[in-house]
Every structure is written in C-alpha cells, then in structure tokens.
Protein backbone atom coordinates (compact mmCIF):
# COMPACT_ATOMS: atom_id res chain seq x y z
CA UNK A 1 -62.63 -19.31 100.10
CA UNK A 2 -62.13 -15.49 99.79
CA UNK A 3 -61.93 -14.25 96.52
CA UNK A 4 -61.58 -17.36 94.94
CA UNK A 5 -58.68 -18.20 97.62
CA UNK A 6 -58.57 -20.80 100.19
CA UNK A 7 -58.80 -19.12 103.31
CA UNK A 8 -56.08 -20.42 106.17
CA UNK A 9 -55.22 -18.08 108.65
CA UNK A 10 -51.50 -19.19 109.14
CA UNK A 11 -49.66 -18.52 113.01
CA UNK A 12 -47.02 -16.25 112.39
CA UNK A 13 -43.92 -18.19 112.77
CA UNK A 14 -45.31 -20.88 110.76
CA UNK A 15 -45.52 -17.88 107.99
CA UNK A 16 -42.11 -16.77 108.54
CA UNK A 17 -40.96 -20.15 108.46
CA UNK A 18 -42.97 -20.71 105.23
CA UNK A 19 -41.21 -17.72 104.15
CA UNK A 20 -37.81 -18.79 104.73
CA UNK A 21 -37.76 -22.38 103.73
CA UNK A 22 -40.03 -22.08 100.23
CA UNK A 23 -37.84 -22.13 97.15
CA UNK A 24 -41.19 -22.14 94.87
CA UNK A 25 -42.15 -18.10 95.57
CA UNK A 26 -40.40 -15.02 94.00
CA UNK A 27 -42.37 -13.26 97.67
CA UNK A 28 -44.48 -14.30 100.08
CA UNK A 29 -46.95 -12.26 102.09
CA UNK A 30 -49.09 -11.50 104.98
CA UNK A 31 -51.55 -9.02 106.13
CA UNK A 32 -54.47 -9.00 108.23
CA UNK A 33 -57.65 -6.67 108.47
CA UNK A 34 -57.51 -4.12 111.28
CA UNK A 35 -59.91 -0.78 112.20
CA UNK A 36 -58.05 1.99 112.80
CA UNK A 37 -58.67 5.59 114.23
CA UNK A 38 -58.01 8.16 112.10
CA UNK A 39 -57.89 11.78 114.33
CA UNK A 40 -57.77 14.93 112.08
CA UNK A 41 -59.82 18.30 112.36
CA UNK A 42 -63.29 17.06 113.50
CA UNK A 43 -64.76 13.79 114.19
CA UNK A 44 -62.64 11.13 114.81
CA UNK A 45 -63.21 8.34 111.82
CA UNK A 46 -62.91 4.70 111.59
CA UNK A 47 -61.24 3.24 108.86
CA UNK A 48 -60.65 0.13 107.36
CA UNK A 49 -56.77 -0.83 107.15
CA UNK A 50 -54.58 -3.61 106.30
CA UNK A 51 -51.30 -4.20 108.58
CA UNK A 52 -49.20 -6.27 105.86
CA UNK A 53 -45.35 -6.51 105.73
CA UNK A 54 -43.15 -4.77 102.65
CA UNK A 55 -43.35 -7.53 99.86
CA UNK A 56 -47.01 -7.37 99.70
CA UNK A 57 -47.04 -4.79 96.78
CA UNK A 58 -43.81 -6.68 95.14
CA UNK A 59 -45.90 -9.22 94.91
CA UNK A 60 -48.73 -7.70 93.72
CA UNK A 61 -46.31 -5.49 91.02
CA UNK A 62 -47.61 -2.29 92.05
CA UNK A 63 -45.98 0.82 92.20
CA UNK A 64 -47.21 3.60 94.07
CA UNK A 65 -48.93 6.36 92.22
CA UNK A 66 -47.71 9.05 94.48
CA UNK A 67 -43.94 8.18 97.08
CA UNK A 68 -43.19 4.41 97.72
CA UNK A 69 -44.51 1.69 99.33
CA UNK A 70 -43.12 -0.05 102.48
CA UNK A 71 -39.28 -0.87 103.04
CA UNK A 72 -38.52 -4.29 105.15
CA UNK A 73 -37.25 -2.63 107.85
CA UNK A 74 -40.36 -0.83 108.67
CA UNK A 75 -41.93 -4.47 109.49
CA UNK A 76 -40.07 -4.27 112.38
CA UNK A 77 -40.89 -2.69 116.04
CA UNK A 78 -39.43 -0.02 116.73
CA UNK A 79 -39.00 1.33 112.99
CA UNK A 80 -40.85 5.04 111.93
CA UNK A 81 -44.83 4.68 111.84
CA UNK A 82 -45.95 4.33 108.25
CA UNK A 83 -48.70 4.34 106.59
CA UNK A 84 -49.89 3.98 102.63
CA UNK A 85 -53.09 5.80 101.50
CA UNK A 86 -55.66 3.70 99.37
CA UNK A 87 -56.22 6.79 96.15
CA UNK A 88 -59.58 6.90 96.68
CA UNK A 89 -59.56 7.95 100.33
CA UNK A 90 -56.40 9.96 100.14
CA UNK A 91 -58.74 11.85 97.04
CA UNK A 92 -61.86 11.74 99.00
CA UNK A 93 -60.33 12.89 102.82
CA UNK A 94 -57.19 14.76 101.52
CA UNK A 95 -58.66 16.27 98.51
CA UNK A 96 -55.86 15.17 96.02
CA UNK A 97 -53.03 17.06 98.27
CA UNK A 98 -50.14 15.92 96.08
CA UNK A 99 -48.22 16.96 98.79
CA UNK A 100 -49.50 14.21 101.37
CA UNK A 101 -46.10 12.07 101.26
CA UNK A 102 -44.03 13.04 104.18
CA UNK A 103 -47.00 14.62 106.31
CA UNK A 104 -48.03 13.02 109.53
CA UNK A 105 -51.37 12.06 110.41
CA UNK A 106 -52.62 10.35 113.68
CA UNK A 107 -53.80 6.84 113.57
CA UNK A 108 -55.30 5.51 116.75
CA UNK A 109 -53.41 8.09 118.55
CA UNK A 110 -49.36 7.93 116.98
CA UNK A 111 -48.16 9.59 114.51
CA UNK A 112 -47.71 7.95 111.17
CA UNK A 113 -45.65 9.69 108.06
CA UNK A 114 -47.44 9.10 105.13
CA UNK A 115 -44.77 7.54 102.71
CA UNK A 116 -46.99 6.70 99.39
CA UNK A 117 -50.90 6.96 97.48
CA UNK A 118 -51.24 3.74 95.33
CA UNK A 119 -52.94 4.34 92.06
CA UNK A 120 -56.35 4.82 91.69
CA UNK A 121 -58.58 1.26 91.23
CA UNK A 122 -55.80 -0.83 93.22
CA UNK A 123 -57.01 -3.25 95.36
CA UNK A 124 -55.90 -6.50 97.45
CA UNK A 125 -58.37 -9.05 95.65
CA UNK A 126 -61.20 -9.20 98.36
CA UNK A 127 -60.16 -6.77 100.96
CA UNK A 128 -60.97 -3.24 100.67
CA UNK A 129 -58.84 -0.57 102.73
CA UNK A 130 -58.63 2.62 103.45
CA UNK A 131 -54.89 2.73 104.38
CA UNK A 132 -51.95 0.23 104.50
CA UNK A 133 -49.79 0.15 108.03
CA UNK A 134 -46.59 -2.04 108.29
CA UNK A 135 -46.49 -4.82 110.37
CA UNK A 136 -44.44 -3.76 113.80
CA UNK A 137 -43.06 -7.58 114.60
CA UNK A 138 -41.16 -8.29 117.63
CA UNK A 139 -39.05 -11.04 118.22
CA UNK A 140 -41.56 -12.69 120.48
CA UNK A 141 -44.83 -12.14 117.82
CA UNK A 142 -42.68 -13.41 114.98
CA UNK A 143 -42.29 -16.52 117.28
CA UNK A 144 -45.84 -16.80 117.80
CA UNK A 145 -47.24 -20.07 116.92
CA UNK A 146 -50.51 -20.75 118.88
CA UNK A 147 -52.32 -17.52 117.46
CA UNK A 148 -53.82 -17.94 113.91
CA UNK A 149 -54.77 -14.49 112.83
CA UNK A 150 -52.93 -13.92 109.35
CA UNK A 151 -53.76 -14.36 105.73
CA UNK A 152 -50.84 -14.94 103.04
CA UNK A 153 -50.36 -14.95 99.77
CA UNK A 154 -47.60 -15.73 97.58
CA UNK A 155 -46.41 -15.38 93.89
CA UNK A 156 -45.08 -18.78 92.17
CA UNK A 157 -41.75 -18.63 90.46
CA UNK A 158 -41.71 -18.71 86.67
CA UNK A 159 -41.84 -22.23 85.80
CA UNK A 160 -43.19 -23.68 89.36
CA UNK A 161 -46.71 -25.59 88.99
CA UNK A 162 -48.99 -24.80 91.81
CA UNK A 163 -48.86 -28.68 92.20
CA UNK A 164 -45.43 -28.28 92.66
CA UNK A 165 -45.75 -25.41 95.65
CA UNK A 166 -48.58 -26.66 97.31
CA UNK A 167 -45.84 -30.24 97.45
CA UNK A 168 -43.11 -27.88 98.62
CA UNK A 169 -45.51 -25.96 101.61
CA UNK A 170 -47.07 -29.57 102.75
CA UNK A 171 -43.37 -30.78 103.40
CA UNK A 172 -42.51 -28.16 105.07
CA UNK A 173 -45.41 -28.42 106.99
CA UNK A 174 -45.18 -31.80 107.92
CA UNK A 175 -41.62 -30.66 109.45
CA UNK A 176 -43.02 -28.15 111.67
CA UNK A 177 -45.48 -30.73 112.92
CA UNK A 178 -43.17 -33.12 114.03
CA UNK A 179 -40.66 -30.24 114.93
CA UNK A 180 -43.28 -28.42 117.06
C-alpha cells in the first residue's frame, strides 16, 4: 500500500476503459511520478513532477490558489505544454511572482506556460511534487495495454459503497480478460 492505498499500477487502456465503463465514480484519475529538468538562469535542477490527466484536482476538490488547473484537452498530444506549480516551490524558486501564470519556463528542454500555483499545504496523499505536467496521450499510448506504469484513483459517487465499486471494477475486469 501507499498511503494507506492499494498500490496497482493499471496499463493505460485498461484505465481508460475503467474510466469509461464505471458508473460508481463522480472522476477517475491517473498520474505517475516523473523527474523533470527544470532550465532557468543557472544550474539546471531536477525536480520531482507528476504527469496526471485534468480530473485529478476535480477529484481531489482543489482549486488553484493562483490561475487554473488542467483542461481535458491538454491530456492530449499535441495540445500547449502545461505545467502547475506545487506553492511551495513556485514560493521558494519564483519568489512569490504573482505574476507566474502565463510565463514560460523550460522543462526538460520545451517550453511549458505556467497555467496555475495550487494553494499552499496541497498535496496528492503520498506523492510529493514539485510541479504538475498533463498527460500528452496519443492514440497508440491510450491503447497501451502490456505496459503497467500508472497509479489511479477515483472518487465514489454519493451513495456508492466501496463494496459496491470494487463489484463494479472486478466485472469490468473480468470483461477485459476474456475480451483481451
């Protein structure tokens, strides 16, 4: 487990499928953990991100402190470079520049417009990040089953047990076993 959760790292078209077929979520989610460059006046820095698609902070019910958070279409590849700024590290490496939505700022070499600063103390429950990217899918990496690499949450509906969803997510499982 991570943070109390049961860890599963989930293929991504069995999360997508997940995502379409479950009637017991108000929004499902995945991210992963990724390093990323971060290339600004000096030294080049390492940072710790998570690449997560746009209902993660739905889910969550967080609102940005400073801009917005991601929009669907910027899950796609293809869409504008994005990028969310944990509050302590746009405070710490951006000294508080209220400003910051809108700039660009390199991340492992491409340009990425800062579009929101989520409020100071937020966290996704046992990960730690400096910065929030969008997930860039293509057709062929949403179709990817064979590589198990994400984490997902979800949020029940009012009224759904967790009895009730984990039912729900084992038949649909049991379908894409016998379907793939």
């Amino acid at each position: 487990t991570n943070a109390g959760f049961p860890q599963n790292t989930p293929a991504p078209a069995n999360y997508f499928d997940w995502k379409a077929q479950a009637k017991s979520y108000t929004h499902i989610a995945a991210f992963r953990r990724q390093s990323l460059t971060l290339a600004s006046n000096g030294e080049p820095t390492r940072l710790e991100a998570m690449q997560t698609d746009a209902d993660l902070f739905p889910l969550l019910g967080v609102q940005p402190f400073l801009g917005r958070t991601f929009q669907p279409s910027e899950d796609n590849a293809g869409a504008p470079l994005t990028v969310v700024l944990n509050h302590s590290f746009w405070r710490n490496r951006f000294g508080g520049d209220r400003q910051i939505v809108g700039k660009a700022i390199l991340l492992d070499g491409l340009k990425h417009t800062v579009v929101g600063v989520m409020p100071a103390g937020f966290t996704v429950p046992g990960f730690e990040t400096d910065v929030w990217v969008p997930f860039a899918w293509t057709p062929q990496g949403k179709a990817r089953r064979g590589s198990h690499f994400l984490q997902v949450m979800g949020r029940l509906r009012p009224g759904v047990t967790l009895a009730q969803a984990q039912s729900e997510l084992a038949a649909i499982a049991k379908r894409l076993e016998a379907q793939y």
